[in-house]
PDB file of N, CA and C in Angstrom:
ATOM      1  N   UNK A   1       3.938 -12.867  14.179  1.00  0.00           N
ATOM      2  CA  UNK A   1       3.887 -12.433  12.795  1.00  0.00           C
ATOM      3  C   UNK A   1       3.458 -13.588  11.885  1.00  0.00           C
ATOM      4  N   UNK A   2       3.657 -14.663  12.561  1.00  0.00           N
ATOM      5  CA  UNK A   2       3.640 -16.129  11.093  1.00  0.00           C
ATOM      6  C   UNK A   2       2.006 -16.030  11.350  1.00  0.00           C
ATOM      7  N   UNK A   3       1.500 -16.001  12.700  1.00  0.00           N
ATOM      8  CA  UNK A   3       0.220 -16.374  12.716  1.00  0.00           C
ATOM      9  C   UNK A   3      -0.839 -15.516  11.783  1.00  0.00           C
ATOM     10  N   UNK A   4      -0.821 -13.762  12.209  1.00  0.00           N
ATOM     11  CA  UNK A   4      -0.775 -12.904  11.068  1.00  0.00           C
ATOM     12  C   UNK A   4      -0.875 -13.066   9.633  1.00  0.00           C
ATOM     13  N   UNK A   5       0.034 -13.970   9.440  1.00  0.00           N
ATOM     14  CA  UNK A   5       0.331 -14.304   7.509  1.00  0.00           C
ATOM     15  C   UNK A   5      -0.371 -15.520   7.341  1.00  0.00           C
ATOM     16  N   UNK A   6      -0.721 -16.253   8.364  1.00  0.00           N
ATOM     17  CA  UNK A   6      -1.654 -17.694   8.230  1.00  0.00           C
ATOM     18  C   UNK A   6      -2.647 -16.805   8.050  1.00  0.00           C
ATOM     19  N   UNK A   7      -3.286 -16.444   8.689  1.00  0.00           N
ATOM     20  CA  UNK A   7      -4.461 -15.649   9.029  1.00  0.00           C
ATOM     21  C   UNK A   7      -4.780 -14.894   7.756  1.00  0.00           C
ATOM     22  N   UNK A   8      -3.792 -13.551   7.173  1.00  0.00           N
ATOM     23  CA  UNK A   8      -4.262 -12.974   5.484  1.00  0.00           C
ATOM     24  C   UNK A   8      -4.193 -14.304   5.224  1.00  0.00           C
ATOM     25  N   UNK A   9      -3.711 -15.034   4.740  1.00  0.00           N
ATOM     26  CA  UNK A   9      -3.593 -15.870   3.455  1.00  0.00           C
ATOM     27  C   UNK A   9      -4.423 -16.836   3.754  1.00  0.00           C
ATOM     28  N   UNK A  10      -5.616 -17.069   4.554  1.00  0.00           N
ATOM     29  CA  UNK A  10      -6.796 -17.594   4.521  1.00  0.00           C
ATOM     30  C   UNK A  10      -7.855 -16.573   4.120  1.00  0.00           C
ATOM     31  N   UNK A  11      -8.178 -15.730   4.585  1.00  0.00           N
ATOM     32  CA  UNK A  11      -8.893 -14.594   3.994  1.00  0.00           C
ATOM     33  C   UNK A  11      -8.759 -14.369   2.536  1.00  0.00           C
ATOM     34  N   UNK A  12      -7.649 -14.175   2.349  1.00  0.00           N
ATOM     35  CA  UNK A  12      -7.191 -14.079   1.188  1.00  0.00           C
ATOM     36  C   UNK A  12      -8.002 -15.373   0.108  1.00  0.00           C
ATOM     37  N   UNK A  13      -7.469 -16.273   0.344  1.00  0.00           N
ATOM     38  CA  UNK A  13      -8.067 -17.604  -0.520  1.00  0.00           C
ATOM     39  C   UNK A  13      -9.566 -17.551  -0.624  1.00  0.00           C
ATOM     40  N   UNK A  14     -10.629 -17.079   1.028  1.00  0.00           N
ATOM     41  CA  UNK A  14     -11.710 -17.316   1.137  1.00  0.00           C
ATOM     42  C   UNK A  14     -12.720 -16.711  -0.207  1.00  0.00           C
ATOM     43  N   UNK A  15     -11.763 -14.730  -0.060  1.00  0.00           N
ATOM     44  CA  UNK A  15     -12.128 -13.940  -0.779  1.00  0.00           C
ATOM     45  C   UNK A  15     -12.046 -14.357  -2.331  1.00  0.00           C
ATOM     46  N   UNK A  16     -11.076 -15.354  -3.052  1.00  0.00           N
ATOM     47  CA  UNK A  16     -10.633 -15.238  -4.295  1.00  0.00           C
ATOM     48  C   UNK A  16     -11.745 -16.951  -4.493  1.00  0.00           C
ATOM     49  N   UNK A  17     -12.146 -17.649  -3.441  1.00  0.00           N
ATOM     50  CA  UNK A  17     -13.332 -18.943  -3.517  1.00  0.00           C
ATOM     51  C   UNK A  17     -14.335 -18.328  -3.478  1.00  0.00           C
ATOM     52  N   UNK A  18     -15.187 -17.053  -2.810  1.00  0.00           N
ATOM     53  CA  UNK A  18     -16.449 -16.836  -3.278  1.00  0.00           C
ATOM     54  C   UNK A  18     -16.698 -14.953  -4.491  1.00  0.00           C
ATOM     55  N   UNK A  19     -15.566 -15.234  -4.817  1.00  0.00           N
ATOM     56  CA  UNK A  19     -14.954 -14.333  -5.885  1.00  0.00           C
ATOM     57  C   UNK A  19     -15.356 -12.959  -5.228  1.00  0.00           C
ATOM     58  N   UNK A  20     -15.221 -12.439  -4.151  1.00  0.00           N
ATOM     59  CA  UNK A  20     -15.215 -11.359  -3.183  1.00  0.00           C
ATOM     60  C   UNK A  20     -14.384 -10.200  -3.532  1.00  0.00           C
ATOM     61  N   UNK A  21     -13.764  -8.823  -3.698  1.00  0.00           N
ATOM     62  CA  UNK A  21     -12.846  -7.941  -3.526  1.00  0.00           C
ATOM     63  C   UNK A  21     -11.803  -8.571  -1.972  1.00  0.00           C
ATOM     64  N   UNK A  22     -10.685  -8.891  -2.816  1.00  0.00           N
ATOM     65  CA  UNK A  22      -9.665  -9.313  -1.713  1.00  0.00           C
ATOM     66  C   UNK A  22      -9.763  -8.299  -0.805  1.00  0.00           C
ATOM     67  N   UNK A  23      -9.003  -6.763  -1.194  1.00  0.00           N
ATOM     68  CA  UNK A  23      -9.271  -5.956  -0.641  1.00  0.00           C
ATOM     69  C   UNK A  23      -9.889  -5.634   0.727  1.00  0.00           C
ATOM     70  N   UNK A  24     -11.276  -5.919   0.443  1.00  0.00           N
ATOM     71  CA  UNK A  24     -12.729  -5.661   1.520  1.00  0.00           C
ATOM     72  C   UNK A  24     -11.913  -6.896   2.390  1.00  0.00           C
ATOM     73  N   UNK A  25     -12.246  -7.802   2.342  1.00  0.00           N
ATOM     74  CA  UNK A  25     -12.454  -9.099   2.829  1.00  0.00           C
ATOM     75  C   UNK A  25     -11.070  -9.601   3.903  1.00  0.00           C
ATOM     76  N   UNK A  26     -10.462  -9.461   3.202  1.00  0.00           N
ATOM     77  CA  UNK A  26      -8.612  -9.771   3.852  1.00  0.00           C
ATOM     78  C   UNK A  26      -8.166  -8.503   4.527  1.00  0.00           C
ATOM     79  N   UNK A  27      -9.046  -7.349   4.444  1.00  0.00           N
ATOM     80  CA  UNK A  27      -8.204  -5.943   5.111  1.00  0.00           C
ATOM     81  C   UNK A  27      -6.833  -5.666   4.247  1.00  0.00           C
ATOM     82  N   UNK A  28      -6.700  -5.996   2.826  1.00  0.00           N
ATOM     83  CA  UNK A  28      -5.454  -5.502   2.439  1.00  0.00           C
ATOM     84  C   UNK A  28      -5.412  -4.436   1.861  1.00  0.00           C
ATOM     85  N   UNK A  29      -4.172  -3.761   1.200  1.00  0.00           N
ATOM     86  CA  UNK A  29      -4.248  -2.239   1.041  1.00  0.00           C
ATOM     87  C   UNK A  29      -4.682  -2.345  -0.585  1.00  0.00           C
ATOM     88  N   UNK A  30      -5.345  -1.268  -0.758  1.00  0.00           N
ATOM     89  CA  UNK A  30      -5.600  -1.246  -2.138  1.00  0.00           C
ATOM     90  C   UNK A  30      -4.742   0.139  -2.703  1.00  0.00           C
ATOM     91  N   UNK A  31      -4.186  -0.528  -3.845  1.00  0.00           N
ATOM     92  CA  UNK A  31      -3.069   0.170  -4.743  1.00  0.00           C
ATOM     93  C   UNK A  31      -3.376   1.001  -5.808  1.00  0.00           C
ATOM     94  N   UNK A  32      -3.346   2.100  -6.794  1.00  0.00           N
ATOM     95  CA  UNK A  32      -3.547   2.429  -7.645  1.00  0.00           C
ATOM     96  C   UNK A  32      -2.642   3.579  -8.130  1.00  0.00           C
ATOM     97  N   UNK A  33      -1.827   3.088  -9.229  1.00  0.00           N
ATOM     98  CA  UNK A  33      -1.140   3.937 -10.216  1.00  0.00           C
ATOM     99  C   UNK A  33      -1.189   4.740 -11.089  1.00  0.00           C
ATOM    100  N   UNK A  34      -1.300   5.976 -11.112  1.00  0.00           N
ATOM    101  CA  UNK A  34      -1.589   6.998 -12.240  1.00  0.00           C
ATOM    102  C   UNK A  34      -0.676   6.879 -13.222  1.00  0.00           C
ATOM    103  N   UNK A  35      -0.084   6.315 -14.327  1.00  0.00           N
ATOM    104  CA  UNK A  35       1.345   6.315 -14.920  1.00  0.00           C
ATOM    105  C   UNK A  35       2.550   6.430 -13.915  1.00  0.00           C
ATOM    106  N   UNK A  36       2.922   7.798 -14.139  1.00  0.00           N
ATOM    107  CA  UNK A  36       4.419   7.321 -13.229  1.00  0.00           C
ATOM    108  C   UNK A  36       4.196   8.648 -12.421  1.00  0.00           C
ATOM    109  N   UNK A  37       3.256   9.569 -11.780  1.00  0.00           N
ATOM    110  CA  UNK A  37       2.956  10.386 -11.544  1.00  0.00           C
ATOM    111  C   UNK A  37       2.021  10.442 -10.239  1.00  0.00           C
ATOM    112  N   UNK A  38       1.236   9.543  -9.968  1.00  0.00           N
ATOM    113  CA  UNK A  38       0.446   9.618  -9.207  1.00  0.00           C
ATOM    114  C   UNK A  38       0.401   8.181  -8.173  1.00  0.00           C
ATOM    115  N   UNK A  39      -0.017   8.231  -7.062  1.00  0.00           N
ATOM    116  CA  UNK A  39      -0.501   6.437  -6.283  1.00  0.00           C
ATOM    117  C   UNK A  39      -1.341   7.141  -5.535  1.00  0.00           C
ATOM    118  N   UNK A  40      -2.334   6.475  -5.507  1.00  0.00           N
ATOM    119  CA  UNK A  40      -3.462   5.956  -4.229  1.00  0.00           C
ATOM    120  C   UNK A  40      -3.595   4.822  -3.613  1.00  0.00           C
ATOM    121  N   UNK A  41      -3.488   5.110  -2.339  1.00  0.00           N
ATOM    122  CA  UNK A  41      -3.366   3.934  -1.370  1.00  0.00           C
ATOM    123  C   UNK A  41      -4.146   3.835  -0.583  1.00  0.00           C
ATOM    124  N   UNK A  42      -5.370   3.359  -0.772  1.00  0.00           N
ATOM    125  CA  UNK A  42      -6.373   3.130   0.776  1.00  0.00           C
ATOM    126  C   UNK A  42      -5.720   1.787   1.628  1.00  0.00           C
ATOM    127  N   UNK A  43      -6.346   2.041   3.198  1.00  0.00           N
ATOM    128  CA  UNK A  43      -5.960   0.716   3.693  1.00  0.00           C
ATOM    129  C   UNK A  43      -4.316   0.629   4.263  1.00  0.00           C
ATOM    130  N   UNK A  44      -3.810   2.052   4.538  1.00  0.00           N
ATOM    131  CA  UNK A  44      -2.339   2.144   4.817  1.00  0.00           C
ATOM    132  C   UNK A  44      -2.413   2.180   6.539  1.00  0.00           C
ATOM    133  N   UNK A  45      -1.335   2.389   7.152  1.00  0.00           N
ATOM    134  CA  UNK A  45      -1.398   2.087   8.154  1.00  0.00           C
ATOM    135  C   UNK A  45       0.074   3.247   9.065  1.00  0.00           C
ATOM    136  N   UNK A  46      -0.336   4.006   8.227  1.00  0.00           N
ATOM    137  CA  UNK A  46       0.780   5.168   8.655  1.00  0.00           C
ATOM    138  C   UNK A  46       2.280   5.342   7.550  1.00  0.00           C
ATOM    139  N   UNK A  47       2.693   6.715   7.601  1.00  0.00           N
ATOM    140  CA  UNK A  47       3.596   7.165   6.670  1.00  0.00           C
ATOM    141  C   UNK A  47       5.034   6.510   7.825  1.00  0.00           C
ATOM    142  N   UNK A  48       5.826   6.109   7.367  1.00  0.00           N
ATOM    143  CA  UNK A  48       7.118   5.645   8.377  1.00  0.00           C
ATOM    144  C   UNK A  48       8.405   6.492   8.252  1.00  0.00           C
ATOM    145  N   UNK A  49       8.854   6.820   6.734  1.00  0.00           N
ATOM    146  CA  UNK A  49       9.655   7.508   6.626  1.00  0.00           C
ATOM    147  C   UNK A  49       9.692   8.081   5.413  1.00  0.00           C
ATOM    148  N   UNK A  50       9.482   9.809   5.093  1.00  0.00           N
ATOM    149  CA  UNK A  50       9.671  10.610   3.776  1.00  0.00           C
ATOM    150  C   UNK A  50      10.459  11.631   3.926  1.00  0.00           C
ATOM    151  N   UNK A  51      10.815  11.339   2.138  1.00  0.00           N
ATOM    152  CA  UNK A  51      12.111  12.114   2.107  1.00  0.00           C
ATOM    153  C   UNK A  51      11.687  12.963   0.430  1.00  0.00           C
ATOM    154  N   UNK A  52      11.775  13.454   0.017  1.00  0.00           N
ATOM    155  CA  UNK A  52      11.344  13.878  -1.988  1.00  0.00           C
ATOM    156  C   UNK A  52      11.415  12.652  -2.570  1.00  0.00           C
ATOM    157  N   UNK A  53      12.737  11.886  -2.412  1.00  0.00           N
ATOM    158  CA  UNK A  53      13.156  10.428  -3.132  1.00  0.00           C
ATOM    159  C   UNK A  53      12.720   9.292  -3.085  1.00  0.00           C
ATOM    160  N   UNK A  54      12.225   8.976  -1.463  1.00  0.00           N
ATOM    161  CA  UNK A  54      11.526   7.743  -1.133  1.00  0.00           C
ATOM    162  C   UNK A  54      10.577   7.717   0.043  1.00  0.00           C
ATOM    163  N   UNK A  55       9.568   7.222   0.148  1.00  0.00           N
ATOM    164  CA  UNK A  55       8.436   7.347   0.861  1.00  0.00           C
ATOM    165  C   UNK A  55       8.226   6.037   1.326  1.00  0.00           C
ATOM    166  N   UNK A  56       8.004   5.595   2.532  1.00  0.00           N
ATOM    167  CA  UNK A  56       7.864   4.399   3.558  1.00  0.00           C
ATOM    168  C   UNK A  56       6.457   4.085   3.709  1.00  0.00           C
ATOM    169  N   UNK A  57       5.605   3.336   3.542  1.00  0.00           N
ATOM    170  CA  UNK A  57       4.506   3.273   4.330  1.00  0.00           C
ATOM    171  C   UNK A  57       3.899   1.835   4.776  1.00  0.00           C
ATOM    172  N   UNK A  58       3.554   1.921   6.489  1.00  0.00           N
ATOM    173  CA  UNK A  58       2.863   0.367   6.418  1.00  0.00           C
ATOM    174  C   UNK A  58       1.729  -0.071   6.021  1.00  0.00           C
ATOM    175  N   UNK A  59       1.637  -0.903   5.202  1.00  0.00           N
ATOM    176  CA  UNK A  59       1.018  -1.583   4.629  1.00  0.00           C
ATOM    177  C   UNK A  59       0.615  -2.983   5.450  1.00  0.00           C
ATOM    178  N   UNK A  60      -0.292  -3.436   6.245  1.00  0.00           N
ATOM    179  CA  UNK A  60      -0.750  -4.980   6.670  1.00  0.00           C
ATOM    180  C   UNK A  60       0.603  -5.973   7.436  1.00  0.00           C
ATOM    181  N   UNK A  61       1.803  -5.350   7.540  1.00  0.00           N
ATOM    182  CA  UNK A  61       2.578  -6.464   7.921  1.00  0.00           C
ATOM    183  C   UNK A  61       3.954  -5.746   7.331  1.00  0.00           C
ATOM    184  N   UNK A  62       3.865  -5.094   6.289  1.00  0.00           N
ATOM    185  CA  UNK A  62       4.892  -5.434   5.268  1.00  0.00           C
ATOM    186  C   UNK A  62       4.836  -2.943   5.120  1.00  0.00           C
ATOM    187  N   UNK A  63       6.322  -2.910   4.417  1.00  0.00           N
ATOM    188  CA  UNK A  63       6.453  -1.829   3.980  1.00  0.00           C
ATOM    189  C   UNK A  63       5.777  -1.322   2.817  1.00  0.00           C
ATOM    190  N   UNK A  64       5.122  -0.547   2.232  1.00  0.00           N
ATOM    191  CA  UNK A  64       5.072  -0.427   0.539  1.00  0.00           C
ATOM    192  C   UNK A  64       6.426   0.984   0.570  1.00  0.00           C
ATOM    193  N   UNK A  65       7.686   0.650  -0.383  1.00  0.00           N
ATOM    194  CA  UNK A  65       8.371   1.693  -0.353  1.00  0.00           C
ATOM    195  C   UNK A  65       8.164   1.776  -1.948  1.00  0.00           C
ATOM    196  N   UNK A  66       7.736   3.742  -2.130  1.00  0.00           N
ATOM    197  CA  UNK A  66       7.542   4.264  -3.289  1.00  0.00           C
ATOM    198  C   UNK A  66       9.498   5.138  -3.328  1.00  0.00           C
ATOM    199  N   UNK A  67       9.617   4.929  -4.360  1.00  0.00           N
ATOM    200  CA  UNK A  67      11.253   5.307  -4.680  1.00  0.00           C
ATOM    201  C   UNK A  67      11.181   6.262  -6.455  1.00  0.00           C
ATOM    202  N   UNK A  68      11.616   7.777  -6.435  1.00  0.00           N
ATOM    203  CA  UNK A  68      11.507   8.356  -7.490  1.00  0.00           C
ATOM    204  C   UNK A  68      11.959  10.047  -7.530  1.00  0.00           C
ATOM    205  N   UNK A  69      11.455  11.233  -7.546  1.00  0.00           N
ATOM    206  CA  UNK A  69      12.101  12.076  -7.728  1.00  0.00           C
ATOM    207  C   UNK A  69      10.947  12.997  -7.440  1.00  0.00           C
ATOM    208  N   UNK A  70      11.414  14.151  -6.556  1.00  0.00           N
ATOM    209  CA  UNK A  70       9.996  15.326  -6.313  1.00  0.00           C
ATOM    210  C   UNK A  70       8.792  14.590  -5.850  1.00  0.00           C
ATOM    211  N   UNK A  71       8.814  13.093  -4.886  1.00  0.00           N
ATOM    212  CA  UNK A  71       7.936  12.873  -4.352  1.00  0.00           C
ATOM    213  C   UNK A  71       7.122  13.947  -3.250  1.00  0.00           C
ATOM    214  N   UNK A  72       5.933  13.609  -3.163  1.00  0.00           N
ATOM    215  CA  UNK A  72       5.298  14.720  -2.837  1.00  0.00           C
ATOM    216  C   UNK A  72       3.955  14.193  -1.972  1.00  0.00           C
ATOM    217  N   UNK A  73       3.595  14.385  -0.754  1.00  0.00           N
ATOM    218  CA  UNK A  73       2.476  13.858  -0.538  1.00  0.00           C
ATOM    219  C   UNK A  73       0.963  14.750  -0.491  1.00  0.00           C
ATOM    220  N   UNK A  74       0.317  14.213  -1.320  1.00  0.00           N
ATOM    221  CA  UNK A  74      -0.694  15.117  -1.738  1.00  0.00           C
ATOM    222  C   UNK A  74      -1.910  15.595  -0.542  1.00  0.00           C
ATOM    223  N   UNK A  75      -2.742  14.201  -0.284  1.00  0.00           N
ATOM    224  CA  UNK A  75      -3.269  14.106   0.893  1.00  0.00           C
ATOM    225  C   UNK A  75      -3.275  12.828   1.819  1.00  0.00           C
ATOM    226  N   UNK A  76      -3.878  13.126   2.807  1.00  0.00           N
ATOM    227  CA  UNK A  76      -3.767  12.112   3.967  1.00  0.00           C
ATOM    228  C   UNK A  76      -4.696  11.750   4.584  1.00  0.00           C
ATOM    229  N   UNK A  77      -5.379  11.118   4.666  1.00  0.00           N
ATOM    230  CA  UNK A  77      -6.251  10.782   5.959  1.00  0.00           C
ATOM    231  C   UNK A  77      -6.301   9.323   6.642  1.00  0.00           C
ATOM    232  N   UNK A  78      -6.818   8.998   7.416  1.00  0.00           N
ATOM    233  CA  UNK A  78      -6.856   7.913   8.159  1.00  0.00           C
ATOM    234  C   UNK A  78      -6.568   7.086   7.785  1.00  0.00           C
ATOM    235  N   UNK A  79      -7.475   6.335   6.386  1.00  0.00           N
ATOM    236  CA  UNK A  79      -8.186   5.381   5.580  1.00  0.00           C
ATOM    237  C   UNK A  79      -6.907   5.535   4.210  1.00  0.00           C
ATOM    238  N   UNK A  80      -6.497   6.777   3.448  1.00  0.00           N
ATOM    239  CA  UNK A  80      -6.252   6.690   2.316  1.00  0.00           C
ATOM    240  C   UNK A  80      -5.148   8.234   2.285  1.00  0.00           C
ATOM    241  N   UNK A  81      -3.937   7.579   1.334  1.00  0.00           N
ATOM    242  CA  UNK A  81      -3.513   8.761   0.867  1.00  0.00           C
ATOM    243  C   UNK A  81      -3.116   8.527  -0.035  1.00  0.00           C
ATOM    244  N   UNK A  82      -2.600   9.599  -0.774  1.00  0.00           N
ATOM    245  CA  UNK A  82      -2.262  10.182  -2.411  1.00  0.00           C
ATOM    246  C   UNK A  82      -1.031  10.876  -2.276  1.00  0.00           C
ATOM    247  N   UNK A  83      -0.181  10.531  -3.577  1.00  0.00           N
ATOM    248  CA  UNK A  83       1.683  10.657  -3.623  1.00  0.00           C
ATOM    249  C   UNK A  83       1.473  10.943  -4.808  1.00  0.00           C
ATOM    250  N   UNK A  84       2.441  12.615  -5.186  1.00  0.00           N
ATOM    251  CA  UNK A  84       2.846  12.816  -6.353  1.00  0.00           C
ATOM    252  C   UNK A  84       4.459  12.458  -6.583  1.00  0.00           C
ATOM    253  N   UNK A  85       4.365  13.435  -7.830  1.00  0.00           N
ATOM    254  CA  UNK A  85       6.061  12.854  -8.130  1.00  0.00           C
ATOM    255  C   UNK A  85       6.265  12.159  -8.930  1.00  0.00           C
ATOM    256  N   UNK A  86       7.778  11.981  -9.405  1.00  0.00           N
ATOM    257  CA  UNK A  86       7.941  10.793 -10.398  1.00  0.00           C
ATOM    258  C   UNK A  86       8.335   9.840  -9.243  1.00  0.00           C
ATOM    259  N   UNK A  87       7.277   8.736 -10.183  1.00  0.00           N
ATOM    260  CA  UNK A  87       7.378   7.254  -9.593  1.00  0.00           C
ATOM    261  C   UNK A  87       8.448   6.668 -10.550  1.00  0.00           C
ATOM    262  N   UNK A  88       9.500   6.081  -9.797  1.00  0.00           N
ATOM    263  CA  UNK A  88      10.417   5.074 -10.673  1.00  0.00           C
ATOM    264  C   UNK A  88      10.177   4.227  -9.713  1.00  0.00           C
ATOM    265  N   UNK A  89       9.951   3.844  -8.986  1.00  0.00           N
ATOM    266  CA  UNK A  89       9.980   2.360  -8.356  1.00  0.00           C
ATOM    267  C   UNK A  89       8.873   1.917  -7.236  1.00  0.00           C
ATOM    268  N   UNK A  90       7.831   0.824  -7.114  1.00  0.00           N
ATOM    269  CA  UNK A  90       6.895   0.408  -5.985  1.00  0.00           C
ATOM    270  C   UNK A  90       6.895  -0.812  -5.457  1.00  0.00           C
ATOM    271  N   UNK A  91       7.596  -0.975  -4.687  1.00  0.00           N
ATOM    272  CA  UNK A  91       8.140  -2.374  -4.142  1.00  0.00           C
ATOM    273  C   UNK A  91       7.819  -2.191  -2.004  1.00  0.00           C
ATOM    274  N   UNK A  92       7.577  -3.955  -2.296  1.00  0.00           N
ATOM    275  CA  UNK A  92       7.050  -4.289  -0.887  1.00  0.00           C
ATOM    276  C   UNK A  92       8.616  -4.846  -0.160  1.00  0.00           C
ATOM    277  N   UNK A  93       8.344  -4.457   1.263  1.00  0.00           N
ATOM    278  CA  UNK A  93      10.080  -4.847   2.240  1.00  0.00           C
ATOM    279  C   UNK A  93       9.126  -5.861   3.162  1.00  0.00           C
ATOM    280  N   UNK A  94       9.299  -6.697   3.278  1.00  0.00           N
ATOM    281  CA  UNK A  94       8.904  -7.886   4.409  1.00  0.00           C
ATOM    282  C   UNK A  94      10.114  -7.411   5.250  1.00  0.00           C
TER     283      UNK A  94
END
């Protein structure tokens, strides 16, 4: 796992020295918030655990857990999915 996190966090730097989309470059997930209503997540790596309240997903190494009320998963595919619901909370679990 440490080697893994050496590994993003060179990519990472390479991408932000020839001013690149981290994103593309590092393989990390790309995030996007509709207010408190909507997320898009390309770059996920499978759903782990859903419930209406809280939604699990891996993200590169790490969890992204979405936490809120009438969560809802909209669509899915390989590459990218979409979560309704009220969002009260988007936090990463190492």
């Amino acid at each position: 796992m440490e080697r893994f996190g050496k590994t993003q966090e060179l990519r990472t730097r390479m991408a932000e020295l020839f001013d690149l989309p981290a994103d593309l470059v590092a393989g990390l997930a790309h995030l996007e918030l509709l207010g408190d209503r909507q997320l898009l997540l390309e770059g996920h790596g499978g759903i782990l655990s859903y419930s209406d309240t809280q939604i699990d997903v891996s993200v590169g190494g790490m969890v992204l857990r979405l936490q809120g009320g009438g969560l809802a998963l909209r669509s899915m595919t390989e590459r990218e999915l979409r979560v309704r619901g009220r969002i009260d909370s988007v936090s990463f679990v190492r």
